[in-house]
N, C-alpha and C. Protein backbone atom coordinates (compact mmCIF):
# COMPACT_ATOMS: atom_id res chain seq x y z
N UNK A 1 -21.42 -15.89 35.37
CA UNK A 1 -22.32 -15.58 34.28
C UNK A 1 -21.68 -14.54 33.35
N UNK A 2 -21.04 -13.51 33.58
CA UNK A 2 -20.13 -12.53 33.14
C UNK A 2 -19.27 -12.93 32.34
N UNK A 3 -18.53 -13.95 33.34
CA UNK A 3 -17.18 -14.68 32.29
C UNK A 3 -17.49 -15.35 30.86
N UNK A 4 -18.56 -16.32 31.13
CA UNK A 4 -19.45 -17.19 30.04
C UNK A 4 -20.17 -15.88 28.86
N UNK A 5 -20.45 -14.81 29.22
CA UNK A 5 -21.25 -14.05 28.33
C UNK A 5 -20.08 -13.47 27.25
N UNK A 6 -18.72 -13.07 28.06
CA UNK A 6 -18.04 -12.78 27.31
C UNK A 6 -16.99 -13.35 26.72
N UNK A 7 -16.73 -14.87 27.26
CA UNK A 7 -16.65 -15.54 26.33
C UNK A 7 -17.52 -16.32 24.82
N UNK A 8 -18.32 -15.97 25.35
CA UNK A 8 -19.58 -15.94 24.25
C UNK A 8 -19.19 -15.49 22.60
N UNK A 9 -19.01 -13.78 23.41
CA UNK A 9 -18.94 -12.93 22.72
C UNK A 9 -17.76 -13.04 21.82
N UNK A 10 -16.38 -13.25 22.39
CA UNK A 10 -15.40 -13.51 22.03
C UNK A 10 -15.54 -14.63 21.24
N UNK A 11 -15.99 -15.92 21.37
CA UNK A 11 -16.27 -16.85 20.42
C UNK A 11 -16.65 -16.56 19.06
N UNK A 12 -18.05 -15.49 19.31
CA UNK A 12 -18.97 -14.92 18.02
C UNK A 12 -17.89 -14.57 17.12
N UNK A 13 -17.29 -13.70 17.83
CA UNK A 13 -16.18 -12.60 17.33
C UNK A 13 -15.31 -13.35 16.51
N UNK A 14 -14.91 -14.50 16.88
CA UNK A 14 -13.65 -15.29 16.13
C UNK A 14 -13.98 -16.02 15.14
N UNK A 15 -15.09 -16.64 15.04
CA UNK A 15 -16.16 -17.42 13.89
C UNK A 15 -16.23 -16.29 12.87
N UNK A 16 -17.07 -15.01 13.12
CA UNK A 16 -17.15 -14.05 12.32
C UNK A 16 -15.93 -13.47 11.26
N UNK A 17 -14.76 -13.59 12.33
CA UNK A 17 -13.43 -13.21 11.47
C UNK A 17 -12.87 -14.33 10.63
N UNK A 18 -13.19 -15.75 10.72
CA UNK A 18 -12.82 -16.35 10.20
C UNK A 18 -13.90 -16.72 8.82
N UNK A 19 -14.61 -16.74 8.96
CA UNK A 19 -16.08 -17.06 8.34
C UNK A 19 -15.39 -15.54 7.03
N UNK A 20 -14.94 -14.60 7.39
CA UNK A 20 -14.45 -13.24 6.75
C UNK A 20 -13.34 -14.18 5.69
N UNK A 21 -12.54 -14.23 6.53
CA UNK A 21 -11.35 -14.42 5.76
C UNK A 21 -11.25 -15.82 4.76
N UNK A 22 -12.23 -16.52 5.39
CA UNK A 22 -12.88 -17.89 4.12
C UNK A 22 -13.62 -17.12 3.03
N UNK A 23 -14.29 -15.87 2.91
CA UNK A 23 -14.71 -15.65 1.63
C UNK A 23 -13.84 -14.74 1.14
N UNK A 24 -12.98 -13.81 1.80
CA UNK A 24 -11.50 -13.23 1.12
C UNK A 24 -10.92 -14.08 0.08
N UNK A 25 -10.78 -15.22 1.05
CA UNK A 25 -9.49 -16.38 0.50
C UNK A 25 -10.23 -17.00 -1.13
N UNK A 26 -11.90 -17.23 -0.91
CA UNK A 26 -12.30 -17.72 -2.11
C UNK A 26 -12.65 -17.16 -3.07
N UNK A 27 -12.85 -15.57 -2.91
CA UNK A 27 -13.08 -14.54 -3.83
C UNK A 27 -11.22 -14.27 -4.40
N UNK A 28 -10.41 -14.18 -3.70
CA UNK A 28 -8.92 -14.09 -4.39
C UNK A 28 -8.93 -15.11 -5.42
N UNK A 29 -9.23 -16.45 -4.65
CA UNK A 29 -9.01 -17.10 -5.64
C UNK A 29 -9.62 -17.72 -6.75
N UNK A 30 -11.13 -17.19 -7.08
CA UNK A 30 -11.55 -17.06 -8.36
C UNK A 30 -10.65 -15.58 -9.09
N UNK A 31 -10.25 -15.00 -8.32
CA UNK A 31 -9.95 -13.17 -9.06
C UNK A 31 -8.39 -14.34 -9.75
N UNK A 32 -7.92 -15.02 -9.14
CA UNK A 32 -6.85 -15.81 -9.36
C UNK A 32 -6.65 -16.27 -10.70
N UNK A 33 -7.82 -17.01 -10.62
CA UNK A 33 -8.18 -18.06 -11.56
C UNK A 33 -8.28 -17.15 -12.45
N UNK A 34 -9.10 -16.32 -13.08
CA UNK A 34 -9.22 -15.43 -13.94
C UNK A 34 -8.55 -14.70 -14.69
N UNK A 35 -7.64 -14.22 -13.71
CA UNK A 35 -6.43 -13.59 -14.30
C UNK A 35 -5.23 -14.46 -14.94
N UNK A 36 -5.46 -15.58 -14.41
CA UNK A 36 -4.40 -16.57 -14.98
C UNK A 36 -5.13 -17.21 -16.38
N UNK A 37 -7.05 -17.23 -16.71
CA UNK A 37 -7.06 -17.46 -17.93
C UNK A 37 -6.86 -16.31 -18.94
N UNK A 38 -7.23 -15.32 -18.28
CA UNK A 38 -6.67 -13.90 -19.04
C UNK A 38 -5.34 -14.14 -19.70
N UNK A 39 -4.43 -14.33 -19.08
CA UNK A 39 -3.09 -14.28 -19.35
C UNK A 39 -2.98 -15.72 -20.47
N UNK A 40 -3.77 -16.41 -20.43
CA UNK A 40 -3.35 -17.49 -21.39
C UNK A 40 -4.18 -17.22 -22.72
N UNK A 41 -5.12 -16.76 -22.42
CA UNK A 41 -5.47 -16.89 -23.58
C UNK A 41 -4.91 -15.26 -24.25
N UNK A 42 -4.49 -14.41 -23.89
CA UNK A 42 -3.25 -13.26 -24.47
C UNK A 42 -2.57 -14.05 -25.38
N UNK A 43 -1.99 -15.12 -24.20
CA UNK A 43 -0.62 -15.97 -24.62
C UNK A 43 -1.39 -16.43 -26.22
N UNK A 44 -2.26 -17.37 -26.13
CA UNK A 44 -3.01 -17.97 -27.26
C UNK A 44 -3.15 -17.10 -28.40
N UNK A 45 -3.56 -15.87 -28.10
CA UNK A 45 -3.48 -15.00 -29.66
C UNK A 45 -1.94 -14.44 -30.13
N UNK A 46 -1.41 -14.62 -29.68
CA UNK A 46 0.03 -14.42 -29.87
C UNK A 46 0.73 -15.75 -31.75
N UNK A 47 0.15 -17.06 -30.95
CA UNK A 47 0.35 -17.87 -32.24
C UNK A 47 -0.62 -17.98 -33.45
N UNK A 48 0.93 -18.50 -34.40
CA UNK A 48 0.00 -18.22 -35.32
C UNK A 48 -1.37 -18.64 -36.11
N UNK A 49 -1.76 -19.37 -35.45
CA UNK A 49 -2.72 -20.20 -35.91
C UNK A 49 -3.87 -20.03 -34.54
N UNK A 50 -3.66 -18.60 -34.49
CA UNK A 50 -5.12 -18.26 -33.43
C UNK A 50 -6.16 -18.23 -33.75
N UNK A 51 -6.88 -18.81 -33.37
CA UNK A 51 -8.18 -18.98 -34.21
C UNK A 51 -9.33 -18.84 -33.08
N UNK A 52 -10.06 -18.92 -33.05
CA UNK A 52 -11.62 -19.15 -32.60
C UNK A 52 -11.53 -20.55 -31.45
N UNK A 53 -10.85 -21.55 -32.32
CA UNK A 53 -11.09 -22.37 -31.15
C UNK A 53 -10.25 -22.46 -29.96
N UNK A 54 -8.93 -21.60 -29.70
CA UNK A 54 -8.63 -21.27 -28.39
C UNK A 54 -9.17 -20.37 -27.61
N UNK A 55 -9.99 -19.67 -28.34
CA UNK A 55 -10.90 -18.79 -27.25
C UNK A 55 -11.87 -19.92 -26.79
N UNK A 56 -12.60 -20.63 -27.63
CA UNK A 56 -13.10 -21.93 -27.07
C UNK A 56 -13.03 -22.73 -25.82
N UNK A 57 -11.72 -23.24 -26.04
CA UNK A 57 -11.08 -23.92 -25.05
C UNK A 57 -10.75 -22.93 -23.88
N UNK A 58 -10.20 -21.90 -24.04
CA UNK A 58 -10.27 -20.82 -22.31
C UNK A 58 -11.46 -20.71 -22.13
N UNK A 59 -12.85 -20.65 -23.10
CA UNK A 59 -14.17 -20.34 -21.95
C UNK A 59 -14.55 -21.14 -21.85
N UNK A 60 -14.08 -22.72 -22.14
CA UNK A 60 -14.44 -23.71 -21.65
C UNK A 60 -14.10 -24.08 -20.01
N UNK A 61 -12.91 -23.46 -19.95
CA UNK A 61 -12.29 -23.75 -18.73
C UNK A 61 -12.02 -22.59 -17.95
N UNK A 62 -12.78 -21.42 -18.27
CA UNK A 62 -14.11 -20.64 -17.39
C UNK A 62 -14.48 -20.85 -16.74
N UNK A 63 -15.75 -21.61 -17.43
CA UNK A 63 -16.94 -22.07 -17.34
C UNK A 63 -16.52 -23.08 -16.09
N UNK A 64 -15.45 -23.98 -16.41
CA UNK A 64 -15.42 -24.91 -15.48
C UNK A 64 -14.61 -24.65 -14.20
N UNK A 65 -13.90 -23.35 -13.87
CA UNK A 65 -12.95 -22.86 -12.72
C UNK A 65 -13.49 -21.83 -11.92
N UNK A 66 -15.04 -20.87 -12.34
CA UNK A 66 -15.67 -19.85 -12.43
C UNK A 66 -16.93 -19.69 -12.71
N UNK A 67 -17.69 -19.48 -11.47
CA UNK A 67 -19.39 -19.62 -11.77
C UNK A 67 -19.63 -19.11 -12.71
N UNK A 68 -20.65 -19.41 -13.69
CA UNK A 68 -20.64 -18.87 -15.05
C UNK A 68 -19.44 -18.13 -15.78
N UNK A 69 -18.28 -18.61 -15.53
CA UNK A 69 -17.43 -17.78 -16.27
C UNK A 69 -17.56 -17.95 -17.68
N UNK A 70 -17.01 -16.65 -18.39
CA UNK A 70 -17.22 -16.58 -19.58
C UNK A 70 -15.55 -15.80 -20.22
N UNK A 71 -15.11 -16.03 -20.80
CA UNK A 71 -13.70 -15.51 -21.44
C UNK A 71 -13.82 -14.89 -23.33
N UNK A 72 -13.26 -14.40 -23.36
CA UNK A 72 -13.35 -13.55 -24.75
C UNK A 72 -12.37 -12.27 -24.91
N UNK A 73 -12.23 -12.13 -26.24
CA UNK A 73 -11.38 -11.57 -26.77
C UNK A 73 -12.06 -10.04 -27.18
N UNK A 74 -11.46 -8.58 -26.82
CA UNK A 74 -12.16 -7.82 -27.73
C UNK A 74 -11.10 -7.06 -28.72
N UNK A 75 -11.25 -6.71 -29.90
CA UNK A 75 -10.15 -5.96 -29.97
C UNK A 75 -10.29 -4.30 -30.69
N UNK A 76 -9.53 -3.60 -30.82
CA UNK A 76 -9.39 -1.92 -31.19
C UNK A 76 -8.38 -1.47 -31.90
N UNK A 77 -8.60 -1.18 -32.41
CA UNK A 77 -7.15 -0.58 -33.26
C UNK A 77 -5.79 -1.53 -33.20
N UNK A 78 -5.05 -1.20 -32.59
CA UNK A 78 -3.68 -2.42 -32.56
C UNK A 78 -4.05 -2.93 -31.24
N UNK A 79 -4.71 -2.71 -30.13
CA UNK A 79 -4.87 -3.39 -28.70
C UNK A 79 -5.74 -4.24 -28.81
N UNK A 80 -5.57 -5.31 -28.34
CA UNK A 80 -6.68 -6.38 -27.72
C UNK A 80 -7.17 -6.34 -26.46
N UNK A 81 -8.15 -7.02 -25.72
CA UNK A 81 -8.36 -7.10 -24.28
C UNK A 81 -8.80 -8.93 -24.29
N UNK A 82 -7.76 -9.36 -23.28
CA UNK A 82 -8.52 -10.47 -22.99
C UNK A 82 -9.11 -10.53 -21.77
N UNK A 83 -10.94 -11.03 -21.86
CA UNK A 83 -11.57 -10.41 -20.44
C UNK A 83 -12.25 -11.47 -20.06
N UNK A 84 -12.35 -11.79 -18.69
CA UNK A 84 -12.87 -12.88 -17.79
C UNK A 84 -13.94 -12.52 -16.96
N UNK A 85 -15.33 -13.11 -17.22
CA UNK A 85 -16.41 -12.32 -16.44
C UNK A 85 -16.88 -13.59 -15.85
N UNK A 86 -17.39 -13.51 -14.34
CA UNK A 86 -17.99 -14.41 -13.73
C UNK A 86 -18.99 -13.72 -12.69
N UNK A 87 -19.73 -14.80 -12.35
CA UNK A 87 -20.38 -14.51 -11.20
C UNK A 87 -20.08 -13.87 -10.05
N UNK A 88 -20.63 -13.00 -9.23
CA UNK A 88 -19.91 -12.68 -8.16
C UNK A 88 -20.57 -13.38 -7.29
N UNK A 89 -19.40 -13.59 -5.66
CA UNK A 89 -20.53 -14.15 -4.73
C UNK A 89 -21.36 -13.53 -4.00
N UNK A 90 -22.50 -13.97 -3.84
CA UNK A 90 -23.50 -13.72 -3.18
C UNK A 90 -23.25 -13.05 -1.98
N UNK A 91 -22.52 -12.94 -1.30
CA UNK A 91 -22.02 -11.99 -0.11
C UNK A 91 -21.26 -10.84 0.17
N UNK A 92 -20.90 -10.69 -1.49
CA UNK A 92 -20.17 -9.47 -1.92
C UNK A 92 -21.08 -7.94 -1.48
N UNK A 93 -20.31 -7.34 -0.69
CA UNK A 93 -21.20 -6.06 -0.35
C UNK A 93 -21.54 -5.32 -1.85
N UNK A 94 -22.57 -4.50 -1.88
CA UNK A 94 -23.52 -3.77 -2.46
C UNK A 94 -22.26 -3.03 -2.80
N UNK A 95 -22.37 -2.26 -4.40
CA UNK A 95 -21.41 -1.61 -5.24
C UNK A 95 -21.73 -0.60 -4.32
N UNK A 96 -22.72 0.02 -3.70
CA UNK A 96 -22.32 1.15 -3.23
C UNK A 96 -21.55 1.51 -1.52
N UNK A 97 -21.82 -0.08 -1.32
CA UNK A 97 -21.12 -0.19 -0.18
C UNK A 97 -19.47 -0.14 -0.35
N UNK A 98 -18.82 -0.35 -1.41
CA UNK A 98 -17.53 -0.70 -1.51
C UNK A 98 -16.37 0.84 -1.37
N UNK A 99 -15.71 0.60 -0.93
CA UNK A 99 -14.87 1.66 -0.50
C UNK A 99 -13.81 2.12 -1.90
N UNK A 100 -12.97 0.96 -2.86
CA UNK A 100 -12.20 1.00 -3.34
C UNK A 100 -12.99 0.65 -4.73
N UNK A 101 -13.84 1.55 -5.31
CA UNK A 101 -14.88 0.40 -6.32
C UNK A 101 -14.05 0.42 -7.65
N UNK A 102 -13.87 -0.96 -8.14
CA UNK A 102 -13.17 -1.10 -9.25
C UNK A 102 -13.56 -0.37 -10.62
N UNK A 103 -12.55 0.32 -11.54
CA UNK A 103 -13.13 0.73 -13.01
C UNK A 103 -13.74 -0.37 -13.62
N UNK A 104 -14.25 0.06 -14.92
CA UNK A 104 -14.78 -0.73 -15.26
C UNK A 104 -13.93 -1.75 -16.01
N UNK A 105 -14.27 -2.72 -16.30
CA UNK A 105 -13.44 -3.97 -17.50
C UNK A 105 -12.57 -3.79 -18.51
N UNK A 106 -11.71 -3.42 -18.53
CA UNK A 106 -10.87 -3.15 -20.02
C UNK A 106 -11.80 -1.82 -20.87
N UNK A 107 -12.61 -0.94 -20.47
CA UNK A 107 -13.46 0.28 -20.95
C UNK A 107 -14.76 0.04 -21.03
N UNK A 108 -15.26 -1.22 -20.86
CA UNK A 108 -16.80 -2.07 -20.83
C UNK A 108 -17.24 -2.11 -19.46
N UNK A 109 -18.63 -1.63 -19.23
CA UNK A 109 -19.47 -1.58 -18.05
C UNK A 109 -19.58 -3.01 -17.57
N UNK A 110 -19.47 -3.37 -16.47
CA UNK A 110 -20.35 -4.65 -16.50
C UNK A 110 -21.12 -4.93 -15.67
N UNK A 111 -22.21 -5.86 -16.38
CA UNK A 111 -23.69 -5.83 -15.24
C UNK A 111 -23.50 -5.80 -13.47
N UNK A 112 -24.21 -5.61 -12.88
CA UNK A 112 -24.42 -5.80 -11.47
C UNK A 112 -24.14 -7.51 -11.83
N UNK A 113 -23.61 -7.89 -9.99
CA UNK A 113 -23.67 -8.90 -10.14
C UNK A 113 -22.37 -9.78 -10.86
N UNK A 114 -21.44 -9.24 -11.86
CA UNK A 114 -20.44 -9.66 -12.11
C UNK A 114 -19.49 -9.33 -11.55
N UNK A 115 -18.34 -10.14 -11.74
CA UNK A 115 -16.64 -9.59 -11.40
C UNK A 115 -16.08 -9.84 -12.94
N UNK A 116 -15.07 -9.19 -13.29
CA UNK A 116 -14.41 -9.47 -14.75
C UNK A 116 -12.76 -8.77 -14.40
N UNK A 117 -12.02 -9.93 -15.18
CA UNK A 117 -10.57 -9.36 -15.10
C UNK A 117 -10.42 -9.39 -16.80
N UNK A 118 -9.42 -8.08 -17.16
CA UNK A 118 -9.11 -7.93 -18.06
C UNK A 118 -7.50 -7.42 -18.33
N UNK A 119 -7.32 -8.02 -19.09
CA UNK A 119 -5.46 -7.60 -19.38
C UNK A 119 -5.52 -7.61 -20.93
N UNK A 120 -5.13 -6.08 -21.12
CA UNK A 120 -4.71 -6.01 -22.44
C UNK A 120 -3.47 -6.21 -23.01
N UNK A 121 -3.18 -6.30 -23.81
CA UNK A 121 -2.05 -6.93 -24.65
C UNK A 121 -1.86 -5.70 -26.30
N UNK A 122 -0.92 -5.88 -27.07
CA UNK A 122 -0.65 -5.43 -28.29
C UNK A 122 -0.60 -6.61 -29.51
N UNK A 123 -1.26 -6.81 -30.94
CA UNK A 123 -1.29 -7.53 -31.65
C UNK A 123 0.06 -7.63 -32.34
């Protein structure tokens, strides 16, 4: 009965760590995804014929790589920010639970409930 209980336990134990490292692996790889439309659409204001509708087309494909993702451009003086905001998942510990808590977005707060990557660039 001993042996069975703690193999039990040990079972729980290994589901739990794995069940962990499946939402690691899928939270990286939206943070992934994000940062890689960040980086393109940088790339996109770079040519010359940047316009409106390549910001378009990156929050189109947001939207479609990233629960509600949303992509956009802000800009300041000579710096730009290109910033990627999505949903967070639902199992993400409580902001005040977090040990390492991220600044905010390129200098922008963002709601509870989001994740956002931002990479600035020079015009």
């Amino acid at each position: 009965m001993l042996a069975i209980s703690l193999m039990a336990v040990t079972a729980l134990g290994l589901i739990a760590g794995q069940l962990w490292t499946a939402r690691e692996a899928h939270a990286t790889a939206q943070r992934e995804h994000a940062a890689w439309i960040a980086d393109s659409v940088a790339e996109a204001m770079y040519a010359p014929t940047a316009s409106d509708a390549a910001i378009r087309q990156w929050n189109a494909r947001a939207a479609v790589l990233l629960p509600h993702g949303q992509a956009s451009v802000e800009a300041s003086g000579g710096l730009s920010a290109a910033r990627v905001t999505w949903v967070a998942p639902l199992n993400m510990p409580p902001a005040d639970n977090i040990i390492d808590k991220p600044e905010s977005c390129g200098g922008v707060d963002v709601p509870a409930g989001l994740s956002c990557v931002a990479l600035a660039f020079a015009e």
